[in-house]
N, C-alpha and C. Protein backbone atom coordinates (compact mmCIF):
# COMPACT_ATOMS: atom_id res chain seq x y z
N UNK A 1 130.08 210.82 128.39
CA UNK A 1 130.36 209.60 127.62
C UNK A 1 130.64 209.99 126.17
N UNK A 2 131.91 209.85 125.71
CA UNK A 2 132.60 209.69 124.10
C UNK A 2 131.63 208.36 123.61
N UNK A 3 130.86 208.76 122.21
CA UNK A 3 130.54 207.98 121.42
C UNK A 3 131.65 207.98 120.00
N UNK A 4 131.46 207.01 119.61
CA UNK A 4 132.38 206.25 118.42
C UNK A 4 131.56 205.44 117.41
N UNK A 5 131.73 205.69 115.75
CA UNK A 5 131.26 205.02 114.94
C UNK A 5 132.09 203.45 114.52
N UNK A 6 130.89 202.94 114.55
CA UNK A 6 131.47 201.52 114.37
C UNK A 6 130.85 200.75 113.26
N UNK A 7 131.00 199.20 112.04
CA UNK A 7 130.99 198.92 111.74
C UNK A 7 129.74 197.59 111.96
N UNK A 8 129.17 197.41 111.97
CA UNK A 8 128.27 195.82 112.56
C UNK A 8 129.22 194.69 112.46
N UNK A 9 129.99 194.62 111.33
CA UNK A 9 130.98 194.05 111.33
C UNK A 9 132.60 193.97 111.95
N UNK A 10 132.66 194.57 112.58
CA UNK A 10 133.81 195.31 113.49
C UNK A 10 133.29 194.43 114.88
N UNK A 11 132.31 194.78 115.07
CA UNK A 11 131.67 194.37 116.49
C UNK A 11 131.03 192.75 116.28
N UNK A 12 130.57 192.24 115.50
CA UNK A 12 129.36 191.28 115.60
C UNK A 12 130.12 190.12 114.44
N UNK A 13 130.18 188.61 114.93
CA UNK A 13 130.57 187.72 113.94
C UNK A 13 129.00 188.04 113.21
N UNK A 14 128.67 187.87 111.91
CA UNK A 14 127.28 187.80 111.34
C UNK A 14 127.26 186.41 110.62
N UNK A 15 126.12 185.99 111.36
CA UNK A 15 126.47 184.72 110.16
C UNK A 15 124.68 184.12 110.07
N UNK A 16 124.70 183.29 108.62
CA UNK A 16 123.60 183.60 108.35
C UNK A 16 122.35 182.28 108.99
N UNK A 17 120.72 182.40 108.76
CA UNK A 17 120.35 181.36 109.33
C UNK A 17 119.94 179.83 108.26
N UNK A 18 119.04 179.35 108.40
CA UNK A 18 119.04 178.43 107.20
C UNK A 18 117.41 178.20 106.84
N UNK A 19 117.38 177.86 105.28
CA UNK A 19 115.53 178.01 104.57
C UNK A 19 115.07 176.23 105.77
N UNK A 20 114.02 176.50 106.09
CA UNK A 20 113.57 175.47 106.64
C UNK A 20 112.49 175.53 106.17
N UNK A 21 111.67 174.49 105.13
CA UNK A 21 109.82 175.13 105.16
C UNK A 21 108.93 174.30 106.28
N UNK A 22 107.59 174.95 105.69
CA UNK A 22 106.92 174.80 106.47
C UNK A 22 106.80 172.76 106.22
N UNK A 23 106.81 172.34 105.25
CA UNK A 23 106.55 171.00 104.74
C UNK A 23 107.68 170.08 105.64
N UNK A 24 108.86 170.78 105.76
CA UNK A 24 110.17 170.24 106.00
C UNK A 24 110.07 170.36 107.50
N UNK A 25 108.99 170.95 108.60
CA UNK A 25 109.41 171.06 110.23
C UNK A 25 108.13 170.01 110.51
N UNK A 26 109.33 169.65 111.76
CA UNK A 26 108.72 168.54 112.47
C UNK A 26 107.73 169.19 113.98
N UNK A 27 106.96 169.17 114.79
CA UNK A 27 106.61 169.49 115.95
C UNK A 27 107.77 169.33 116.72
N UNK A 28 108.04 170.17 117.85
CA UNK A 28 109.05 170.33 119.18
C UNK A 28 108.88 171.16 120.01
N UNK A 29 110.22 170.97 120.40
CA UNK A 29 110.06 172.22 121.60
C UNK A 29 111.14 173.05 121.51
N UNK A 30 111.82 172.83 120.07
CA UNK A 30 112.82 173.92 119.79
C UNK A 30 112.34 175.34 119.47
N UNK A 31 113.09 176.34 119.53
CA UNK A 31 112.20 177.54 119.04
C UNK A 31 112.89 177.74 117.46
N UNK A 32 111.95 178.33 116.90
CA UNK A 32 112.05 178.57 115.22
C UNK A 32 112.07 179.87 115.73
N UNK A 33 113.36 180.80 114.49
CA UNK A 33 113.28 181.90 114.74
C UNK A 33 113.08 182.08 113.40
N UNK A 34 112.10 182.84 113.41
CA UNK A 34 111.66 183.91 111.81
C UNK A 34 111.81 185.26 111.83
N UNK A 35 111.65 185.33 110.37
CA UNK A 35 111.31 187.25 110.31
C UNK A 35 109.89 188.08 110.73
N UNK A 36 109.99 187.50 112.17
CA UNK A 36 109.08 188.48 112.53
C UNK A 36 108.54 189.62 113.59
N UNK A 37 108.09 190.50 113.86
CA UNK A 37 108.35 191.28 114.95
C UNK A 37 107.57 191.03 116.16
N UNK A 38 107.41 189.49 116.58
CA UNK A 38 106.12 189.33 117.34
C UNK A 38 106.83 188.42 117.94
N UNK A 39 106.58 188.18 119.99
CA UNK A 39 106.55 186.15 120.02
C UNK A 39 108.57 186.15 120.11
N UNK A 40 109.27 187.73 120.41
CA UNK A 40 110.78 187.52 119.95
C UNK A 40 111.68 186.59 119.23
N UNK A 41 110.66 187.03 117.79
CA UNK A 41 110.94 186.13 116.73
C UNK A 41 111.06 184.83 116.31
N UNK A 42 110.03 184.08 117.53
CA UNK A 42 109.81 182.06 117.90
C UNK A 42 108.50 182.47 116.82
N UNK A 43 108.55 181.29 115.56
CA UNK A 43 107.19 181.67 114.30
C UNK A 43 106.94 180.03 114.61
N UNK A 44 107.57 179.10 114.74
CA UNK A 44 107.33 177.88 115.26
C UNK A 44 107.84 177.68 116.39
N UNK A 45 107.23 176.21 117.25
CA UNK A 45 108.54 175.34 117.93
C UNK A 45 108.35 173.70 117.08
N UNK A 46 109.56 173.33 117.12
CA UNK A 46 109.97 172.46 116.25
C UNK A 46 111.00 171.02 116.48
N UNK A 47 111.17 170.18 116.05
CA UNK A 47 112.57 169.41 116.51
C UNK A 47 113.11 168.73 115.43
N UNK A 48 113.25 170.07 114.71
CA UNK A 48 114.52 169.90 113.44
C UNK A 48 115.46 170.61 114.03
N UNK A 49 116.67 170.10 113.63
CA UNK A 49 118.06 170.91 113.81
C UNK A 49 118.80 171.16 112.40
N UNK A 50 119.52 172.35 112.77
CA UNK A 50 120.20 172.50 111.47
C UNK A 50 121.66 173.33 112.05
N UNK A 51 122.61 173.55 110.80
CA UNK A 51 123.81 174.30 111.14
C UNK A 51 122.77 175.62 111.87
N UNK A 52 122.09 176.54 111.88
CA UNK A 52 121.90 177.64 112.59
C UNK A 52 121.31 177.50 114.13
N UNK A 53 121.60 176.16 114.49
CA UNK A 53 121.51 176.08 116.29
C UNK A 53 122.61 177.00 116.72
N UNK A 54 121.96 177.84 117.82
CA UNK A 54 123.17 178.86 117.96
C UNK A 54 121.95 179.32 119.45
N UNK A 55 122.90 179.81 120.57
CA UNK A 55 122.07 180.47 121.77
C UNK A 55 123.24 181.55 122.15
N UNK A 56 122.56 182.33 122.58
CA UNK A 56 123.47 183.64 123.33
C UNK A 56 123.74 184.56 122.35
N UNK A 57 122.85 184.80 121.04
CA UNK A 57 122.84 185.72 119.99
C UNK A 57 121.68 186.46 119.79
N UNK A 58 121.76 187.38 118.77
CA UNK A 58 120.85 188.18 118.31
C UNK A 58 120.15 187.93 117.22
N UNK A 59 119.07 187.91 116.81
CA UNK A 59 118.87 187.33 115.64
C UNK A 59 118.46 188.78 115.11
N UNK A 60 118.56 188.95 113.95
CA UNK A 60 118.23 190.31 113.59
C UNK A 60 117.48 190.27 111.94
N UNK A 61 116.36 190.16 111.98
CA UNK A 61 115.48 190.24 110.33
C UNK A 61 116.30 190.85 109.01
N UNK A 62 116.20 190.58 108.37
CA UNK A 62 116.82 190.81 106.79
C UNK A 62 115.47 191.00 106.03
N UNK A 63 114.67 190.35 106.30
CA UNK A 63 113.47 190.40 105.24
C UNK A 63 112.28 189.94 106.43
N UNK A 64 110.79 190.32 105.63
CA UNK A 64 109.83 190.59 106.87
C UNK A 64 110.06 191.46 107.37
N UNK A 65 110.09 191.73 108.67
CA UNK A 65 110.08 192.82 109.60
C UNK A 65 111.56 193.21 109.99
N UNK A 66 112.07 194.10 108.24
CA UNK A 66 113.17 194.16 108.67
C UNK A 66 113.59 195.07 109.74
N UNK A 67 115.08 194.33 110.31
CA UNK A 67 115.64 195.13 111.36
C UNK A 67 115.73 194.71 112.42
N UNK A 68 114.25 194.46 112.49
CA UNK A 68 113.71 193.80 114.00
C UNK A 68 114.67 192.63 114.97
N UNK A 69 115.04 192.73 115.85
CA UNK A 69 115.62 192.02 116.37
C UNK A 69 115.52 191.57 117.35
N UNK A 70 116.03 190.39 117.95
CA UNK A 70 115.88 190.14 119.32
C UNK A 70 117.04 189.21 119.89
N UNK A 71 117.00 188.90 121.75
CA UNK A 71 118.03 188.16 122.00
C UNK A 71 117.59 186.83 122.42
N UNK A 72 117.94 186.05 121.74
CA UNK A 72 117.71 184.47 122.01
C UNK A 72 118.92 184.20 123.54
N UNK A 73 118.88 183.63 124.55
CA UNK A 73 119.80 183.14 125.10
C UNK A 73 119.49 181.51 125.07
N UNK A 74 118.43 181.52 124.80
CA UNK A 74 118.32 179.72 124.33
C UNK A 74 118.53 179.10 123.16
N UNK A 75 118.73 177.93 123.09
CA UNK A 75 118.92 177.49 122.34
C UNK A 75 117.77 177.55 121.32
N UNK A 76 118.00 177.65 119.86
CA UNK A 76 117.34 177.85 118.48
C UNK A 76 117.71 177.72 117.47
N UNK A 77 117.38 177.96 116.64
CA UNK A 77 117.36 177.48 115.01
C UNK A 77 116.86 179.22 114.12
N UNK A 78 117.58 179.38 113.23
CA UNK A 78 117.02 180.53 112.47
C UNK A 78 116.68 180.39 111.10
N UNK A 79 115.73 181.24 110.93
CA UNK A 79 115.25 181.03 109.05
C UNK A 79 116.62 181.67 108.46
N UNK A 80 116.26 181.02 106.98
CA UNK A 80 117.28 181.92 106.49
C UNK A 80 116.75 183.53 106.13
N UNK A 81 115.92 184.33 106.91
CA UNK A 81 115.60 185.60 106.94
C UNK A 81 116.03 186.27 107.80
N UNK A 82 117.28 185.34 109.05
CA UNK A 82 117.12 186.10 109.84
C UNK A 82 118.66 185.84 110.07
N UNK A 83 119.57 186.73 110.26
CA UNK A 83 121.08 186.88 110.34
C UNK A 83 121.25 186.69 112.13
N UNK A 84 122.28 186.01 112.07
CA UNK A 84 122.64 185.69 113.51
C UNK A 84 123.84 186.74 114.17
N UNK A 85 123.76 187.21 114.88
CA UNK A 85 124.96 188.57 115.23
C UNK A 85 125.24 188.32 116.43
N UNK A 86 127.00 187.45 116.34
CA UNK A 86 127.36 186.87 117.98
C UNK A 86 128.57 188.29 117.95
N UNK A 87 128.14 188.56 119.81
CA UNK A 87 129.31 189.55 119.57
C UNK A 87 131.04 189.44 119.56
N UNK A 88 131.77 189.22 119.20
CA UNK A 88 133.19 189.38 118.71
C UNK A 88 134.06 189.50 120.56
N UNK A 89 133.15 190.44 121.14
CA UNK A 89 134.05 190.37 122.28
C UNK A 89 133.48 189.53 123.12
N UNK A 90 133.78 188.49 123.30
CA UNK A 90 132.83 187.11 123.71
C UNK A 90 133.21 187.55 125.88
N UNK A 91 133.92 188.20 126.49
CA UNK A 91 133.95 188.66 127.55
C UNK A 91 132.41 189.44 128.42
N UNK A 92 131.91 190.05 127.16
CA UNK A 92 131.12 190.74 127.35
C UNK A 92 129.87 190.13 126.57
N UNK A 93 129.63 189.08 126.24
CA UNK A 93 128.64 188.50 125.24
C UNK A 93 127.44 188.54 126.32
N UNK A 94 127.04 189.47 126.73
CA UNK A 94 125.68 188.63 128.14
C UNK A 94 124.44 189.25 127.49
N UNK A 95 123.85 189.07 128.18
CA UNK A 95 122.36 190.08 128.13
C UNK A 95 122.11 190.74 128.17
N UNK A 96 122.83 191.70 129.30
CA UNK A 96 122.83 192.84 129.06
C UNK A 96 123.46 194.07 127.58
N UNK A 97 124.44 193.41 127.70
CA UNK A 97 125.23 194.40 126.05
C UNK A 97 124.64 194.00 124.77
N UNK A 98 123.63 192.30 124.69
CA UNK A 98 123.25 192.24 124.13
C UNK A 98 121.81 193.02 123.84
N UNK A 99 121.11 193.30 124.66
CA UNK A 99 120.08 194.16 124.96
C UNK A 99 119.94 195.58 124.82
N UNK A 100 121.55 195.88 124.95
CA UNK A 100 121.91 197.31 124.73
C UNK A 100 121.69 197.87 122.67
N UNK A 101 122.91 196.53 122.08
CA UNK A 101 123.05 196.47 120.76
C UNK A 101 121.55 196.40 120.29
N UNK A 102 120.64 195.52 121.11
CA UNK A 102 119.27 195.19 120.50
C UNK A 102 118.77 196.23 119.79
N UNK A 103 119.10 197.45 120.67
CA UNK A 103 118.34 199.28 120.84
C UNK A 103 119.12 199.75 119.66
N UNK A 104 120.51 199.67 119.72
CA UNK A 104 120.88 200.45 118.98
C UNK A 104 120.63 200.19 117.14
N UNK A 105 120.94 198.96 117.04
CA UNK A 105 120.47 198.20 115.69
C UNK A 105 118.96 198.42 115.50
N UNK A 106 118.03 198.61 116.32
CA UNK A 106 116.48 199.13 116.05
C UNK A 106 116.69 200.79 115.09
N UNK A 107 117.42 201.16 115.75
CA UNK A 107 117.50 202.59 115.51
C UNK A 107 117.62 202.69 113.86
N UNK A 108 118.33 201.72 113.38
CA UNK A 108 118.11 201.69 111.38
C UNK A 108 116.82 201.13 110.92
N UNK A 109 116.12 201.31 111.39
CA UNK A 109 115.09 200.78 110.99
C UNK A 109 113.87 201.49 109.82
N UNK A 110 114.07 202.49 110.36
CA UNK A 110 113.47 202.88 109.32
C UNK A 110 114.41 203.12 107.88
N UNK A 111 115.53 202.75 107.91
CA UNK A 111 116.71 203.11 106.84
C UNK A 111 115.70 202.04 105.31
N UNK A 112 115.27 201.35 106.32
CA UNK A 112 115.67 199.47 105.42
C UNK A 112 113.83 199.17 105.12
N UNK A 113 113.15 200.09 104.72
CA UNK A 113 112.16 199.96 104.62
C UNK A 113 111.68 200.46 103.15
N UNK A 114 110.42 199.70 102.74
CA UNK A 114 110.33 199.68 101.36
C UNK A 114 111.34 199.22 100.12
N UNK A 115 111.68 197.94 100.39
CA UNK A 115 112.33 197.03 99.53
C UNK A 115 113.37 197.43 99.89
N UNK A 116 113.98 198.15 100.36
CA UNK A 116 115.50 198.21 100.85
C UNK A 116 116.47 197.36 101.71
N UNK A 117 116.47 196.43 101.53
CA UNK A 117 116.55 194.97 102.05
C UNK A 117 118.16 195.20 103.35
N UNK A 118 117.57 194.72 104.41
CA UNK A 118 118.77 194.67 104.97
C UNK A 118 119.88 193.47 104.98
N UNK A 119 120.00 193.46 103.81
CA UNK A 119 120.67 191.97 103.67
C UNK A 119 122.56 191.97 103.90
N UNK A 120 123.04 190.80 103.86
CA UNK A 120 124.08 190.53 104.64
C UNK A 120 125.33 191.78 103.98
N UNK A 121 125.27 192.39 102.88
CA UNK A 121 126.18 193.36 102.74
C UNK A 121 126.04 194.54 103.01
N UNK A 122 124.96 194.81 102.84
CA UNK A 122 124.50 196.15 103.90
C UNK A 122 124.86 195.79 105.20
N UNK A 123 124.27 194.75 105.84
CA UNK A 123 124.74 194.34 107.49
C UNK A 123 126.02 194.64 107.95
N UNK A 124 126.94 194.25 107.09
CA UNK A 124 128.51 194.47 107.31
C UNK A 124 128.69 195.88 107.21
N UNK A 125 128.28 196.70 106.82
CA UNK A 125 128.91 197.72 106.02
C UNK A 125 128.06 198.89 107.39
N UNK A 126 126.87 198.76 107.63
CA UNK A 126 126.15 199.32 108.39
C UNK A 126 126.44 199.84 109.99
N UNK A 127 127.10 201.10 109.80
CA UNK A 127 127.86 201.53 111.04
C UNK A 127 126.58 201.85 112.38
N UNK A 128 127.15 201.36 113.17
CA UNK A 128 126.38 201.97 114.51
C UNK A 128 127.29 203.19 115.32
N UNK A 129 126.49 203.44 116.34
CA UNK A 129 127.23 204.40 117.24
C UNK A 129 127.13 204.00 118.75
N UNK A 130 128.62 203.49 119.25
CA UNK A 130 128.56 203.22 120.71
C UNK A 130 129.55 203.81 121.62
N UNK A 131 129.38 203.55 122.61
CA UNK A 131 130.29 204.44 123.66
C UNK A 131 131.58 203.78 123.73
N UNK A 132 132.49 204.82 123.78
CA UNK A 132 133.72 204.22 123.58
C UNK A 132 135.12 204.32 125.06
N UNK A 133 135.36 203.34 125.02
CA UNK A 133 136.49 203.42 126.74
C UNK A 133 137.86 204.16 125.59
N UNK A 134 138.66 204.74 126.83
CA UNK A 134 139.73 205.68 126.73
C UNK A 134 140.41 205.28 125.71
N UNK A 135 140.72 204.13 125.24
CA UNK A 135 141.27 203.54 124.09
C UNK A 135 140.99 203.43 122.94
N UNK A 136 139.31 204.34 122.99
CA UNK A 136 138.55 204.25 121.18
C UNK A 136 137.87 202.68 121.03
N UNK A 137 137.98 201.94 121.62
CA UNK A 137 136.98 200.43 121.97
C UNK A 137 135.82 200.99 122.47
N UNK A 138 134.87 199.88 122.12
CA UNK A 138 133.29 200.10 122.53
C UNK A 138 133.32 199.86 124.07
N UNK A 139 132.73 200.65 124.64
CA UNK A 139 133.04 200.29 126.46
C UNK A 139 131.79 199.16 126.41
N UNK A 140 132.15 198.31 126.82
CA UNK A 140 131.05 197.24 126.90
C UNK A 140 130.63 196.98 128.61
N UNK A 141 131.62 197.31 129.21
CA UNK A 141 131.68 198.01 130.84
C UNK A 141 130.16 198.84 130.98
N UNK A 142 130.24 200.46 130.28
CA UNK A 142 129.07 201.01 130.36
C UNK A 142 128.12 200.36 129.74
N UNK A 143 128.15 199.92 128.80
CA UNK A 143 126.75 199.49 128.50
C UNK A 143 125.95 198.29 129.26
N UNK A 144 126.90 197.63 129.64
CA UNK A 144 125.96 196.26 130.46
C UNK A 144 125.73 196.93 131.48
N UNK A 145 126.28 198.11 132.65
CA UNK A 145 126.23 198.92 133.60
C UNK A 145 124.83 199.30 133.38
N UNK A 146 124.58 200.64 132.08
CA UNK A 146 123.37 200.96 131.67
C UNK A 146 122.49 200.16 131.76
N UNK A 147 122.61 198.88 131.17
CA UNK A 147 121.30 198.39 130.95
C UNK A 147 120.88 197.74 132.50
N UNK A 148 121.78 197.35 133.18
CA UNK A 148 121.54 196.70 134.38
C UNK A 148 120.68 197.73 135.53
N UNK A 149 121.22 199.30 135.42
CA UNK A 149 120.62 200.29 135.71
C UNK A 149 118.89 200.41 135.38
N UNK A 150 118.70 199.64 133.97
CA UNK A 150 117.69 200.18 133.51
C UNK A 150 116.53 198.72 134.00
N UNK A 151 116.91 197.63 133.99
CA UNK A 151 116.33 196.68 134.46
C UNK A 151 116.08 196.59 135.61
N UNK A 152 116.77 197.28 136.78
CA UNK A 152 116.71 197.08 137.97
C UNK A 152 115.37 198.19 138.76
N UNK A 153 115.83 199.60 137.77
CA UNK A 153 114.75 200.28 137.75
C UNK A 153 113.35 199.92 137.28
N UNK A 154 113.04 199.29 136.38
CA UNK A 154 111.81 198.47 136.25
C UNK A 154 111.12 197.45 136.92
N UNK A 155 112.26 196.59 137.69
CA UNK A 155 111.84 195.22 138.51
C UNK A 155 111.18 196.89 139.70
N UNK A 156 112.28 197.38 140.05
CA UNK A 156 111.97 198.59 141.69
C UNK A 156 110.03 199.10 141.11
N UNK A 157 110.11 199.54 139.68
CA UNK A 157 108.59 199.82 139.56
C UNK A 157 107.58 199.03 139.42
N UNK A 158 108.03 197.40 139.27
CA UNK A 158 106.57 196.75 139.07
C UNK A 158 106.51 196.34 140.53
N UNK A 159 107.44 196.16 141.38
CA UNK A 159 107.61 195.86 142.98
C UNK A 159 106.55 197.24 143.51
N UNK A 160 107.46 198.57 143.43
CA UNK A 160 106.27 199.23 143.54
C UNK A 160 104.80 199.39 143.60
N UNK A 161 104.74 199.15 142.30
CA UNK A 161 103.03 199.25 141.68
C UNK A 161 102.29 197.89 142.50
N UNK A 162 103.18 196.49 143.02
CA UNK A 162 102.30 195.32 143.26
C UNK A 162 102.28 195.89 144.73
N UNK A 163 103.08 196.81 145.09
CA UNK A 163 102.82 196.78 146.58
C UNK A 163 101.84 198.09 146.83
N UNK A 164 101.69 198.85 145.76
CA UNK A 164 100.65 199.77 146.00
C UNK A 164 99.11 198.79 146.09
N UNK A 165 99.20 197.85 144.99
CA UNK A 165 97.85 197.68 145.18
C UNK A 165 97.63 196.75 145.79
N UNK A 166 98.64 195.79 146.86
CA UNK A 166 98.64 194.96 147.81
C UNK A 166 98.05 196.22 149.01
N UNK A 167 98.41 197.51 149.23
CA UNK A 167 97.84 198.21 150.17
C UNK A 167 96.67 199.11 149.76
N UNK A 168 95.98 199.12 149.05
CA UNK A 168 94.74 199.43 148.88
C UNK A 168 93.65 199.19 148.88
């Protein structure tokens, strides 16, 4: 597998979330996404809406626990701490490639630590490294492949492990 440097911005619309306080949320059953690395970033549930309702994205910390990221496929709401990253090749937008990017965007993590803010111009500017099809494009083919590989192998080991101790 050819890897290729890429842009966050090349790959990912980024767009940002919105300040909601604590005074300003109502009780729900929406999820609040914050900057945090716990709970895949739900810090409330709520039933305020705002422009940052958005599902089938990444939310990825700027401040708090920067870096940290996760994949919402439901519907939510984001602080403004937390940048929304829909992917660009909307063919391939699933769970899996999103799960893949999850890993790879972890990997700066230690870059953005101690006031080094990962904020929205660093975000743009902040190259990753992904596998690339014959054409120099991100193969988004292998990566949902990979990850589907890697999920399937985990469901096969907890099936395993429940049937070991169903026979013991």
């Amino acid at each position: 597998v050819v890897w290729a440097t890429f842009k966050l911005s090349q790959v990912f619309f980024i767009k940002s979330g919105v300040r909601l306080t604590k005074s300003e949320m109502t009780r729900g059953d929406m999820p609040f996404i914050g900057a945090t690395e716990f709970n895949n970033g739900i810090t409330e549930f709520v039933s305020n809406t705002n422009a940052s309702l958005d599902k089938n994205i990444l939310g990825v910390n700027y401040n708090g626990s920067v870096v940290e990221n996760f994949y919402h496929p439901y519907e939510c709401i984001f602080s403004d701490d937390v940048k929304r990253l829909a992917l660009k090749s909307k063919n391939y937008a699933n769970k899996w490639v999103y799960l893949f990017l999850k890993t790879i965007i972890l990997q700066q993590k230690e870059k953005y630590q101690y006031g080094y803010k990962f904020n929205a111009q660093r975000m743009n500017k902040q190259t990753i490294m992904l596998p690339i099809d014959k054409n120099g494009e991100p193969n988004w083919e292998y990566m949902e492949n990979i990850m589907k590989k890697i999920e399937i192998k985990q469901i096969l080991q907890i099936i395993d492990y429940h049937t070991q101790k169903i026979n013991h």
